[in-house]
C-alpha atoms as a PDB file:
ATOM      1  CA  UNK A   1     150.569 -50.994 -24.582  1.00  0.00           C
ATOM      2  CA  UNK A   2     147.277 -52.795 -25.927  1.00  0.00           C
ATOM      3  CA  UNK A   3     149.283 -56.204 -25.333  1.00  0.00           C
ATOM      4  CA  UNK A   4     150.072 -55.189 -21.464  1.00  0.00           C
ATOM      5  CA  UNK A   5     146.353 -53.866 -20.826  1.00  0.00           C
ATOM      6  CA  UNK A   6     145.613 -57.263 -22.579  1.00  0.00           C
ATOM      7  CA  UNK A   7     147.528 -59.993 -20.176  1.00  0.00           C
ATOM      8  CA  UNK A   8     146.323 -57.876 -17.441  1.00  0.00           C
ATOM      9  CA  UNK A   9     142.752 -58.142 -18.033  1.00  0.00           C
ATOM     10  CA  UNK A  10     142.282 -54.269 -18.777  1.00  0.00           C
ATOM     11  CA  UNK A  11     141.529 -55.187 -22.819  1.00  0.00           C
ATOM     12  CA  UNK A  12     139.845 -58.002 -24.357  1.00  0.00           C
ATOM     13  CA  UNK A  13     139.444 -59.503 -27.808  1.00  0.00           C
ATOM     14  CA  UNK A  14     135.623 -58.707 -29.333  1.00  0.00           C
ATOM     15  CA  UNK A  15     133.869 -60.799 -31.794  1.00  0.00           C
ATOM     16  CA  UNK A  16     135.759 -59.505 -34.693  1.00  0.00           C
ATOM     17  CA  UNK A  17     139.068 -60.449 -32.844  1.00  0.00           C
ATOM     18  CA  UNK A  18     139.669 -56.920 -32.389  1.00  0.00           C
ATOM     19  CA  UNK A  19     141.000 -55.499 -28.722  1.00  0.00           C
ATOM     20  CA  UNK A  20     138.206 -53.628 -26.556  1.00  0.00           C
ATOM     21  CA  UNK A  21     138.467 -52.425 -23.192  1.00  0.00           C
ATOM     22  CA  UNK A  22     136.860 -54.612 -20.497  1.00  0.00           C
ATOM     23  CA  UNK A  23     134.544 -53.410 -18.042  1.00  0.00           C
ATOM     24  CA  UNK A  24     137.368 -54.001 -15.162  1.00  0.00           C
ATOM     25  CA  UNK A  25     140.092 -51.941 -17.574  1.00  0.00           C
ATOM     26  CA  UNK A  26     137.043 -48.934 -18.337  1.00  0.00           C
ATOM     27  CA  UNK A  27     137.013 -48.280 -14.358  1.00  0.00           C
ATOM     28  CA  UNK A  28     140.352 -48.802 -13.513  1.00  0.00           C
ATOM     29  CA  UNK A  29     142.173 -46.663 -16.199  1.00  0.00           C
ATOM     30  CA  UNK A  30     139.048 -44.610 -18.430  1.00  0.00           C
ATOM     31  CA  UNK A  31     138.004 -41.126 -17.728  1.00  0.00           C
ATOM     32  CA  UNK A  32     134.468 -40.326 -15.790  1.00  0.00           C
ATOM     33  CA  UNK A  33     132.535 -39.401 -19.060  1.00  0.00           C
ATOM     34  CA  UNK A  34     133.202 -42.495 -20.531  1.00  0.00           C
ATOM     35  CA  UNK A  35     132.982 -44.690 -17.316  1.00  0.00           C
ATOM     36  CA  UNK A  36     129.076 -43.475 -17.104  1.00  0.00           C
ATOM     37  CA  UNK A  37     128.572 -44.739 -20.012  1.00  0.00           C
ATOM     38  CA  UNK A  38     128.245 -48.119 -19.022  1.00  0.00           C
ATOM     39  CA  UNK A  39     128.026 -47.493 -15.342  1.00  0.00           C
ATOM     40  CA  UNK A  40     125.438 -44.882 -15.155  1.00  0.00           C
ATOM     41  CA  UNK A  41     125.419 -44.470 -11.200  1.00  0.00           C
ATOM     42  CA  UNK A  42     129.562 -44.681 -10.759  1.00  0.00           C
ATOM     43  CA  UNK A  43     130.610 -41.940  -8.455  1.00  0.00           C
ATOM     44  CA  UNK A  44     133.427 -41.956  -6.381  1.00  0.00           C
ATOM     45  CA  UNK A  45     133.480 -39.117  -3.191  1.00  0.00           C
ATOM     46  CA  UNK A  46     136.306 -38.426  -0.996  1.00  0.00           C
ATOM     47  CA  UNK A  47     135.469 -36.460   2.364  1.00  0.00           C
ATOM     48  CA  UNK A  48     137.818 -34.751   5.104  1.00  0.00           C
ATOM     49  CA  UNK A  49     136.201 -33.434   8.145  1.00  0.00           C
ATOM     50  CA  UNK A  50     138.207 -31.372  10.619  1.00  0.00           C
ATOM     51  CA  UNK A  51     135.997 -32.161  13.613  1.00  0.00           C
ATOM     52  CA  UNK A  52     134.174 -35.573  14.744  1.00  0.00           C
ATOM     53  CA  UNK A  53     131.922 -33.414  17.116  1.00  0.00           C
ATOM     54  CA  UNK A  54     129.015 -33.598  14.409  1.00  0.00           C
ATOM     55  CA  UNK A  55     129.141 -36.245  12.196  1.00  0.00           C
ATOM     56  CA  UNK A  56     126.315 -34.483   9.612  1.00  0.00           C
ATOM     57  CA  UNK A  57     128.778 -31.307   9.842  1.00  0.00           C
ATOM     58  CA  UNK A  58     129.598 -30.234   6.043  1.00  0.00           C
ATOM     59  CA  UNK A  59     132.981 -31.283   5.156  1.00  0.00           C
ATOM     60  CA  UNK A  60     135.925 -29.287   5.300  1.00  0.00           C
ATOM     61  CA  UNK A  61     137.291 -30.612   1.467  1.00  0.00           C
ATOM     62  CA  UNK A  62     136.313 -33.387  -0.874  1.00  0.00           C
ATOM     63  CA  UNK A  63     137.228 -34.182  -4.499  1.00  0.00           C
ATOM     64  CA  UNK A  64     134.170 -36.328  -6.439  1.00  0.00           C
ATOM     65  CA  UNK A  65     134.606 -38.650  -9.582  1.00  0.00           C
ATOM     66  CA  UNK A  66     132.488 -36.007 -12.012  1.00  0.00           C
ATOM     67  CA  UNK A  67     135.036 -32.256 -11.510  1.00  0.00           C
ATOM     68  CA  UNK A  68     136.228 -32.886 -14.408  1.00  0.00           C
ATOM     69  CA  UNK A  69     139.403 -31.783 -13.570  1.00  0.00           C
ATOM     70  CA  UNK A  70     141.004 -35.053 -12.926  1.00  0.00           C
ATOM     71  CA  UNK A  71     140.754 -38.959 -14.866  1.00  0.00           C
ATOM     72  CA  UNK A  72     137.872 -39.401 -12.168  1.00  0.00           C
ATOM     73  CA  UNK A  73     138.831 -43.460 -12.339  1.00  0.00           C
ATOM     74  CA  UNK A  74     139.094 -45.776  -9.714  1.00  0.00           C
ATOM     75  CA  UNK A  75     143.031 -45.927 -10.192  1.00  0.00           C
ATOM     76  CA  UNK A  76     143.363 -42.161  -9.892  1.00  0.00           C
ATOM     77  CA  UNK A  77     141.080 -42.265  -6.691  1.00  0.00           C
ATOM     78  CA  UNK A  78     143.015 -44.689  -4.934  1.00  0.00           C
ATOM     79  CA  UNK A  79     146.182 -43.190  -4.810  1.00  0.00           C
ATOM     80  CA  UNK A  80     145.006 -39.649  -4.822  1.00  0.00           C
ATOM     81  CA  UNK A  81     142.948 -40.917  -1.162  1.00  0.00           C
ATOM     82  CA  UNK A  82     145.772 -42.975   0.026  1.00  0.00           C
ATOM     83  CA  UNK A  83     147.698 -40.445  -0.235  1.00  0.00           C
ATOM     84  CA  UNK A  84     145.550 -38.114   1.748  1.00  0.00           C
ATOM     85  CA  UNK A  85     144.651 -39.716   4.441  1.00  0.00           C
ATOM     86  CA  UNK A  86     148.474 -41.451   5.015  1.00  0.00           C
ATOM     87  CA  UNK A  87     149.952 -38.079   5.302  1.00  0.00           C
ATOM     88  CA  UNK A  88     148.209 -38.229   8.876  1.00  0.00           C
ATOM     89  CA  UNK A  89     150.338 -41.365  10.162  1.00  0.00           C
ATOM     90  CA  UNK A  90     153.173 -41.017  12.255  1.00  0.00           C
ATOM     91  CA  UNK A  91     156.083 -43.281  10.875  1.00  0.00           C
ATOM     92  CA  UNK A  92     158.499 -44.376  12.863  1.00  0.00           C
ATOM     93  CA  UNK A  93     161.720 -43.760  12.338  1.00  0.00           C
ATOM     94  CA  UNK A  94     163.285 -47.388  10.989  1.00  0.00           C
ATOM     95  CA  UNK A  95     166.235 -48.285   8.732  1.00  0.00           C
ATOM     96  CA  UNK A  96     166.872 -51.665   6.765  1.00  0.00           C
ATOM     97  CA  UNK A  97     171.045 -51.125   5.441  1.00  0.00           C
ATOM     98  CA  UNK A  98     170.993 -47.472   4.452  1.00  0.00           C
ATOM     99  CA  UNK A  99     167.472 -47.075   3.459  1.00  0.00           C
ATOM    100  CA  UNK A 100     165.103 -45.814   5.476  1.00  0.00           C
ATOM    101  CA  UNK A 101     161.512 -47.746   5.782  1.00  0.00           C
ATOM    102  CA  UNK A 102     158.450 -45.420   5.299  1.00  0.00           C
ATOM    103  CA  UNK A 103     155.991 -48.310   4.882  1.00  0.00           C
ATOM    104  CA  UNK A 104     154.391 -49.563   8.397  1.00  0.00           C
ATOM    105  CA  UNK A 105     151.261 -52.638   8.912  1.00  0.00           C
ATOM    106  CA  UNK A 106     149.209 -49.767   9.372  1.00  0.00           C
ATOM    107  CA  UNK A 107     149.828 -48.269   6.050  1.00  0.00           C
ATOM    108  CA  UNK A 108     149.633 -51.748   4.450  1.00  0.00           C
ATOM    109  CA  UNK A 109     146.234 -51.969   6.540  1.00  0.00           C
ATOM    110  CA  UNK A 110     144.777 -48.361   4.924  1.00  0.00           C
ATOM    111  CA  UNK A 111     145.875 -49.667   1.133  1.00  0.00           C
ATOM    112  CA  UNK A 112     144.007 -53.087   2.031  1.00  0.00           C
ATOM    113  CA  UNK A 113     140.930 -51.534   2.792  1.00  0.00           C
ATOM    114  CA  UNK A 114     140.455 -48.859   0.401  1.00  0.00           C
ATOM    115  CA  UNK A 115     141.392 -51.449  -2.161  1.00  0.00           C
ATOM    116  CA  UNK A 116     138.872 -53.802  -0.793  1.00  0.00           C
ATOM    117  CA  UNK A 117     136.134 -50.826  -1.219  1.00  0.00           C
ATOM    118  CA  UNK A 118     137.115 -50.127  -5.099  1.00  0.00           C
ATOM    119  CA  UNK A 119     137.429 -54.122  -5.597  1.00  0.00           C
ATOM    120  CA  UNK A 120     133.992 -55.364  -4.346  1.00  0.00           C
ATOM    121  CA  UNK A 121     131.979 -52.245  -4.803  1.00  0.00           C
ATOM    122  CA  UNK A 122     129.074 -53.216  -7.592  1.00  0.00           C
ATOM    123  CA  UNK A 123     129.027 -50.056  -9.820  1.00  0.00           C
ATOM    124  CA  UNK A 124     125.688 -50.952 -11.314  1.00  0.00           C
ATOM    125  CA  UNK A 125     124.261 -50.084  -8.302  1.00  0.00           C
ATOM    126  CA  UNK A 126     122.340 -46.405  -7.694  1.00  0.00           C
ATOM    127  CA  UNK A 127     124.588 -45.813  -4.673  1.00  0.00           C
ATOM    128  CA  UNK A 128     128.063 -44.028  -4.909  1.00  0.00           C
ATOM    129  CA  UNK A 129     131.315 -44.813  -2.808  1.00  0.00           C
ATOM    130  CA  UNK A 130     132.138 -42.443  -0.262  1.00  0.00           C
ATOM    131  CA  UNK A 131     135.019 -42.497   1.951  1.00  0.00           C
ATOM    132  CA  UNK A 132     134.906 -39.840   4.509  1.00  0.00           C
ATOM    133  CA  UNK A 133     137.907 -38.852   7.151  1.00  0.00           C
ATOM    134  CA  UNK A 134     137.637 -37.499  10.317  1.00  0.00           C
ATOM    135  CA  UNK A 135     140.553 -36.800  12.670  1.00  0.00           C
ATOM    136  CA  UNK A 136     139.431 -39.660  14.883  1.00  0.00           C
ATOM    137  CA  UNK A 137     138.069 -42.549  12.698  1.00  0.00           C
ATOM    138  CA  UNK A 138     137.670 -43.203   8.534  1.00  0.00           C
ATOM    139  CA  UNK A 139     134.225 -44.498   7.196  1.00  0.00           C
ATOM    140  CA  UNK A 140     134.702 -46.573   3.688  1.00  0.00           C
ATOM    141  CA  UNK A 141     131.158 -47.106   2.044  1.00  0.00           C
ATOM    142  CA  UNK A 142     130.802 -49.036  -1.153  1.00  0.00           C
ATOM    143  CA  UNK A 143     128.006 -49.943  -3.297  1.00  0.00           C
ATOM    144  CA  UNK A 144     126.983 -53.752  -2.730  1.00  0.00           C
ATOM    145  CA  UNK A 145     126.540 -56.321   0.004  1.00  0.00           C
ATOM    146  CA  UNK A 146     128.877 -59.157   1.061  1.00  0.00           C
ATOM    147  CA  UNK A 147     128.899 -62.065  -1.438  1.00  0.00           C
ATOM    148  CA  UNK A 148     129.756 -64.404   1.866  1.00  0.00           C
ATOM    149  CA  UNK A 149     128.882 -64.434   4.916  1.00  0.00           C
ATOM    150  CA  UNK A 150     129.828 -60.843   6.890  1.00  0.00           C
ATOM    151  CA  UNK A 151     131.660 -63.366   9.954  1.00  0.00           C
ATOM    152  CA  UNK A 152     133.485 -65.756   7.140  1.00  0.00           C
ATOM    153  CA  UNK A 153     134.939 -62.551   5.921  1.00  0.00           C
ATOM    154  CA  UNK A 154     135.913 -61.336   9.495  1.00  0.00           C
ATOM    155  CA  UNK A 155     137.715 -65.170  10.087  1.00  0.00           C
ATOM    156  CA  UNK A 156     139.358 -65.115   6.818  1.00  0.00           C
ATOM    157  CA  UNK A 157     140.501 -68.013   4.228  1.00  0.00           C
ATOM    158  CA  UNK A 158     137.228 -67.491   1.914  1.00  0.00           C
ATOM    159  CA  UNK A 159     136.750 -65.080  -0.874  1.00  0.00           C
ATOM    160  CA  UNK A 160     134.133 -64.291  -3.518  1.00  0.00           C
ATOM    161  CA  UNK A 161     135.551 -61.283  -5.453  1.00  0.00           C
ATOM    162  CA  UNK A 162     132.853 -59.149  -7.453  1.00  0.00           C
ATOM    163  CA  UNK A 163     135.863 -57.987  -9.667  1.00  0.00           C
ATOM    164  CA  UNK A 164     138.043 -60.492 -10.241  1.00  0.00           C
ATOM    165  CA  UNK A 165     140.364 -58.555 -12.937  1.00  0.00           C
ATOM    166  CA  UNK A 166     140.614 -55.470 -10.927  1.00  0.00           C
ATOM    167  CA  UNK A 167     141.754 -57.873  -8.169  1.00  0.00           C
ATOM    168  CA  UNK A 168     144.580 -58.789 -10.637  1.00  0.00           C
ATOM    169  CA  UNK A 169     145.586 -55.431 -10.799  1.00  0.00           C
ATOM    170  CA  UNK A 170     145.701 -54.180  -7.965  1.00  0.00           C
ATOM    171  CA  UNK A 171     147.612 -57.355  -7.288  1.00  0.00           C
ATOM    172  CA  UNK A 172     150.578 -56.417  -9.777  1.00  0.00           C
ATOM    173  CA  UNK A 173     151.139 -53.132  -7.345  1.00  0.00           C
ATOM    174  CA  UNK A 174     151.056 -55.626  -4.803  1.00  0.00           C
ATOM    175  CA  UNK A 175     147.708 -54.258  -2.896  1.00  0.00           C
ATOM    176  CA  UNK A 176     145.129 -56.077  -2.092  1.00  0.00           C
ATOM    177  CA  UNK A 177     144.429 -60.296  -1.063  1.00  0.00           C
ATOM    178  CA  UNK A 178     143.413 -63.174  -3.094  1.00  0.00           C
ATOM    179  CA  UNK A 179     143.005 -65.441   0.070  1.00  0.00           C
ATOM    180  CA  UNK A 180     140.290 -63.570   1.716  1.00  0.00           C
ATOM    181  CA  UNK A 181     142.821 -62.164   4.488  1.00  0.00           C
ATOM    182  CA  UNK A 182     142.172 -58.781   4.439  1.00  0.00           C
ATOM    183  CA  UNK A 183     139.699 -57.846   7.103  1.00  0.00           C
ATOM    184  CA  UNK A 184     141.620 -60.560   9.272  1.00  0.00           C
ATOM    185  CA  UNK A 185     144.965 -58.482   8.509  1.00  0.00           C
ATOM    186  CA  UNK A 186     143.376 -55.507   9.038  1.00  0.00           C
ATOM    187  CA  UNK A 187     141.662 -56.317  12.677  1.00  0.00           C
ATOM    188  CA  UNK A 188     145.109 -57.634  13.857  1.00  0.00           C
ATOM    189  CA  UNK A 189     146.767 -54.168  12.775  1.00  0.00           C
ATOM    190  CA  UNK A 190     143.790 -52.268  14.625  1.00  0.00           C
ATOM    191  CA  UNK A 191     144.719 -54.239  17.666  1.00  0.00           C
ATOM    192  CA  UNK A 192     148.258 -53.901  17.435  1.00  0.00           C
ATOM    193  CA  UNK A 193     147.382 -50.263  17.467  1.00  0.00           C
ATOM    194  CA  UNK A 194     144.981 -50.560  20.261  1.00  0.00           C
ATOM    195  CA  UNK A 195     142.729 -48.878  18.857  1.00  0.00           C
ATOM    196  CA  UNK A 196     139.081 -49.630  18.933  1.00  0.00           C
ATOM    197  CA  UNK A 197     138.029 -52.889  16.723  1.00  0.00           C
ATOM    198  CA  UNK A 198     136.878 -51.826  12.935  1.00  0.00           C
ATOM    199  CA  UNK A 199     133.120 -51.834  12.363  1.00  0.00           C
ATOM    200  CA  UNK A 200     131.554 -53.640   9.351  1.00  0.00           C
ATOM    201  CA  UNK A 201     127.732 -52.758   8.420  1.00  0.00           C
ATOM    202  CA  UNK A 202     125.730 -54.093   6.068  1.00  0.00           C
ATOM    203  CA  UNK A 203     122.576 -52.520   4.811  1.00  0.00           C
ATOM    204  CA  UNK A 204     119.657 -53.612   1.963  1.00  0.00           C
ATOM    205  CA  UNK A 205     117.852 -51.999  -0.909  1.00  0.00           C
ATOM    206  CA  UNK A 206     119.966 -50.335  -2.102  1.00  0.00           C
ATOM    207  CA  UNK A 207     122.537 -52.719  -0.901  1.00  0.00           C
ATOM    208  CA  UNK A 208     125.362 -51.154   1.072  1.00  0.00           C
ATOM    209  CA  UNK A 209     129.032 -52.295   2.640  1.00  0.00           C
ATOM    210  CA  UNK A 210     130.272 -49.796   5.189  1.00  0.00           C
ATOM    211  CA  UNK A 211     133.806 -49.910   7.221  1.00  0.00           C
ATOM    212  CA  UNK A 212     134.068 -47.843  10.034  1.00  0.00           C
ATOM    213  CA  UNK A 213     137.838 -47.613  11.000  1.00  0.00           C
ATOM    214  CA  UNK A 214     138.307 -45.835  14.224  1.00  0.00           C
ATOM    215  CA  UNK A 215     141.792 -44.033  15.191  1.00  0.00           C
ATOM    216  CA  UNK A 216     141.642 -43.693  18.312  1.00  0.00           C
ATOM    217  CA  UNK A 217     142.510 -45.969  21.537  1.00  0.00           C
ATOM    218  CA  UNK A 218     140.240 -48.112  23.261  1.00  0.00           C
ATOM    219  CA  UNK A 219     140.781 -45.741  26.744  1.00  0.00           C
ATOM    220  CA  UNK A 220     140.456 -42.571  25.155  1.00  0.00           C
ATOM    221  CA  UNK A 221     136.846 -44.778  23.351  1.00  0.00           C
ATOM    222  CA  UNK A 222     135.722 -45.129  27.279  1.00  0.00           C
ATOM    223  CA  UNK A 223     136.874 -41.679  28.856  1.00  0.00           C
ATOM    224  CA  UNK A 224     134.785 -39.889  26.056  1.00  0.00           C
ATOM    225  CA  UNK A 225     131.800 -42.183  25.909  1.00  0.00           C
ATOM    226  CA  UNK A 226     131.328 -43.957  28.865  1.00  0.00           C
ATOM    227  CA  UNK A 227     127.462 -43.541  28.612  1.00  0.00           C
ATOM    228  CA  UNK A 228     127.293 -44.570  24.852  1.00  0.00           C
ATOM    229  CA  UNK A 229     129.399 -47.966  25.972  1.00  0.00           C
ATOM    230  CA  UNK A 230     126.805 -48.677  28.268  1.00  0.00           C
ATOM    231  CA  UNK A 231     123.996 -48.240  26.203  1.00  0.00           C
ATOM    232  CA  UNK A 232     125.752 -50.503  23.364  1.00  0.00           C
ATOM    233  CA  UNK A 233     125.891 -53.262  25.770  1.00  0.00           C
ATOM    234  CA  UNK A 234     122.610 -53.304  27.187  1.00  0.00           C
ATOM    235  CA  UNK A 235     121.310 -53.272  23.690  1.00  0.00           C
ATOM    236  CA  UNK A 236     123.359 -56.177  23.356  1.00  0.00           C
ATOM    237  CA  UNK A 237     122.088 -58.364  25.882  1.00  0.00           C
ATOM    238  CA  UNK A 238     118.491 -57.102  24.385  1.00  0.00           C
ATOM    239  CA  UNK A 239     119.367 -59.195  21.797  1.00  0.00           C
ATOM    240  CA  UNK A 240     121.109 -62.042  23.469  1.00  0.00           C
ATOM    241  CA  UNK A 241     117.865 -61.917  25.406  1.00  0.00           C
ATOM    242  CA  UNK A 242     115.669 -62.349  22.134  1.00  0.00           C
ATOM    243  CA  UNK A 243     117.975 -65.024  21.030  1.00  0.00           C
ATOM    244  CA  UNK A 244     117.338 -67.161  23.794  1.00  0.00           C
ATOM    245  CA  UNK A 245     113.335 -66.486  24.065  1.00  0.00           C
ATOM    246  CA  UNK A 246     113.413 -66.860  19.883  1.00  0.00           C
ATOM    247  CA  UNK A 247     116.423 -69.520  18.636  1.00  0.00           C
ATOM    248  CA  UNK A 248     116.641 -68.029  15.251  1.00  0.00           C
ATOM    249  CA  UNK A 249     115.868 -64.759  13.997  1.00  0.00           C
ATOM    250  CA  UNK A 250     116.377 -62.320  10.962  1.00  0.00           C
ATOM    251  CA  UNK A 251     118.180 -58.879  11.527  1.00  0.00           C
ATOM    252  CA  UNK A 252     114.866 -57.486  10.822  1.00  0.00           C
ATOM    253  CA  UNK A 253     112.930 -58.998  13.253  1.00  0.00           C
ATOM    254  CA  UNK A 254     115.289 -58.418  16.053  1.00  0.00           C
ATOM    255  CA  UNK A 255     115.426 -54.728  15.007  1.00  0.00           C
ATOM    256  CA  UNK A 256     111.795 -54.603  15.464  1.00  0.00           C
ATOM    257  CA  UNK A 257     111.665 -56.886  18.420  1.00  0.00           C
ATOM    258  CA  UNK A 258     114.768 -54.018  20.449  1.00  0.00           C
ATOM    259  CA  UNK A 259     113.142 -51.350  19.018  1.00  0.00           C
ATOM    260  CA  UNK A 260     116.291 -50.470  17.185  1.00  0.00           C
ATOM    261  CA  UNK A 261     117.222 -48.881  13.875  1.00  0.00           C
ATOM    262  CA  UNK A 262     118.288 -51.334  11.441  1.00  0.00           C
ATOM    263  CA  UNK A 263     121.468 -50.228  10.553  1.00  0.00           C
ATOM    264  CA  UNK A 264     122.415 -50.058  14.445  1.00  0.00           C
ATOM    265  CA  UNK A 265     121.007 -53.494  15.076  1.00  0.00           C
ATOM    266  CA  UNK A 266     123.145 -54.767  12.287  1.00  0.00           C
ATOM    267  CA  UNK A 267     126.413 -53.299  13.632  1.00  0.00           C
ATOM    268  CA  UNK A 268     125.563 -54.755  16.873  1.00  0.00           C
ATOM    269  CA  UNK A 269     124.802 -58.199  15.060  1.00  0.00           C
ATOM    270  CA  UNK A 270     128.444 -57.574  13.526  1.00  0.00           C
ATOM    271  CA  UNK A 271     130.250 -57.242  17.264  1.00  0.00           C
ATOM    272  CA  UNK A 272     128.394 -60.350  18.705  1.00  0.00           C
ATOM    273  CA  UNK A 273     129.301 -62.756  16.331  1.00  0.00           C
ATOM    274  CA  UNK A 274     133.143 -61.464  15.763  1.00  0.00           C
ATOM    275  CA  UNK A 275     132.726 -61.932  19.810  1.00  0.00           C
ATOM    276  CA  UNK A 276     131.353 -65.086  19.623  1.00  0.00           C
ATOM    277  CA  UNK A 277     128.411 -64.971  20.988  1.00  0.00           C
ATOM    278  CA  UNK A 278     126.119 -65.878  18.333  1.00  0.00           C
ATOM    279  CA  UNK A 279     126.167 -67.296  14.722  1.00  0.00           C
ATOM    280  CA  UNK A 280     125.061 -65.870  11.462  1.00  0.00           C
ATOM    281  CA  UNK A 281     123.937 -68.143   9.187  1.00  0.00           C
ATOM    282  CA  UNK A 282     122.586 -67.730   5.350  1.00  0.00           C
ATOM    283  CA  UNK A 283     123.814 -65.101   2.611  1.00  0.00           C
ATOM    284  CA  UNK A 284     122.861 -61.298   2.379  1.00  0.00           C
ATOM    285  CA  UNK A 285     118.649 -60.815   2.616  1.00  0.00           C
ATOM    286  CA  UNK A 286     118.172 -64.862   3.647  1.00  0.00           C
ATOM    287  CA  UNK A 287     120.311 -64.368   6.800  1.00  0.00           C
ATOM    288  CA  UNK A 288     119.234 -65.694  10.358  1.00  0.00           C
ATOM    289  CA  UNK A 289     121.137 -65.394  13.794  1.00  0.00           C
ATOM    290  CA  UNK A 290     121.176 -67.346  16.746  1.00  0.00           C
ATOM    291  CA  UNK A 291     123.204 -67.946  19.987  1.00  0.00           C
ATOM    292  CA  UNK A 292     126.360 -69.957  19.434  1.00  0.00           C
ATOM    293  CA  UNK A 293     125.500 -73.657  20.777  1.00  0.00           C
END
């Protein structure tokens, strides 16, 4: 056992030559009371909510990292929330020989992004990671801001892991990417779907990755919320307007120039440049936008 957790990265060799759990190995297969140990702020929160009506409504059932009644590691999480919230996906009925296939993109898509959350979430960092279902969209939030560009990530092909060990793990149960493909992967499945394009938001002090995954489809989106849609793109071209009257600009000072939340004005940053439109440049609190030339 020690020389498995070993070639995996789980347990490493000390001073003395003598076999230690790694930090990567303490979160992926130690218990809650000794995790907090050397990650004072780690909590992990699962949320189901049986109504999207009000988003601050008080969930319906959650399990949390600290009950005590379960490992409370970030193994144990991910299967115990995978397996939650895939019990909601229709599968399609498929055989390969004899065998019936269970597995869709869309599952494959759910694994890649809750894996991505555990993977690149910094657990020194005062905030927890929350993932919180509704019947009509999934919000991931992890601890932690991008370590590339938000827009690299979205195109794919670069990666700079937090975790590299628990990517190696996860890896051996054959979840997760090494080549920086999984938003990409994920975006295509959403589409394939037709459902509405995922959402990525970053926020600062306390840094803050969040992954809004809608499930519903793009005409059922503009039946409901018409008005909304129409709001979102006028603050849009509020934006595009500043751009062009100011050619480079922080999300900060675009948030104060729309009069917009920051949060909101960095989601809407997020659809214009997947769209296109206009270029993020710089890394995490140094970032500027501008129009694309």
């Amino acid at each position: 056992m020690e020389d498995f957790l070993h070639r995996i990265g789980a347990m490493a060799h000390d001073t003395d030559g003598k076999l230690r759990p790694t930090a990567a190995g303490l979160l992926m297969f130690g218990h809650e009371y000794e995790i907090v140990r050397e990650f004072p702020h780690y909590f992990l929160d699962y949320q189901e909510h049986d109504r999207s009506a009000t988003e601050d409504e008080r969930w319906t059932d959650r399990f949390v990292s600290s009950s005590g009644d379960w490992s409370g590691n970030i193994c144990d999480f991910y299967f115990r929330v995978y397996n939650r919230i895939a019990q909601d996906i229709k599968v399609p009925f498929k055989l390969e020989g004899t065998d019936r296939i269970d597995d869709t993109p869309l599952h494959k898509a759910l694994r890649e992004a809750l894996a991505n959350a555990l993977i690149h979430a910094d657990y020194y960092d005062r905030r927890s990671l929350v993932i919180q279902k509704w019947p009509d969209k999934i919000r991931i939030a992890n601890p932690g801001a991008f370590r590339i560009n938000v827009q690299e990530a979205l195109v794919g092909g670069v990666s700079d892991p937090r975790n590299e060990s628990l990517i190696k793990m996860f890896n051996l149960i054959n979840v997760g990417e090494r080549a920086g493909s999984g938003l990409p992967s994920i975006r295509t499945v959403w589409q394939e779907q037709g459902w509405q394009e995922p959402e990525i938001v970053e926020s600062f002090n306390p840094d803050r990755t969040t992954l809004l995954l809608p499930l519903a489809a793009n005409n059922v989106a503009a039946k409901s919320g018409g008005k909304s849609n129409s709001i979102s793109e006028k603050r849009k071209n509020d934006i595009l307007q500043y751009l062009t009257d100011t050619p480079e600009a922080s999300s900060v000072q675009i948030a104060d120039a729309v009069g917009l939340q920051i949060s909101r004005t960095k989601m809407y940053l997020s659809e214009l440049a997947a769209s296109g439109a206009i270029v993020a440049e710089g890394s995490s609190r140094a970032r500027k936008y501008r129009l694309m030339s």
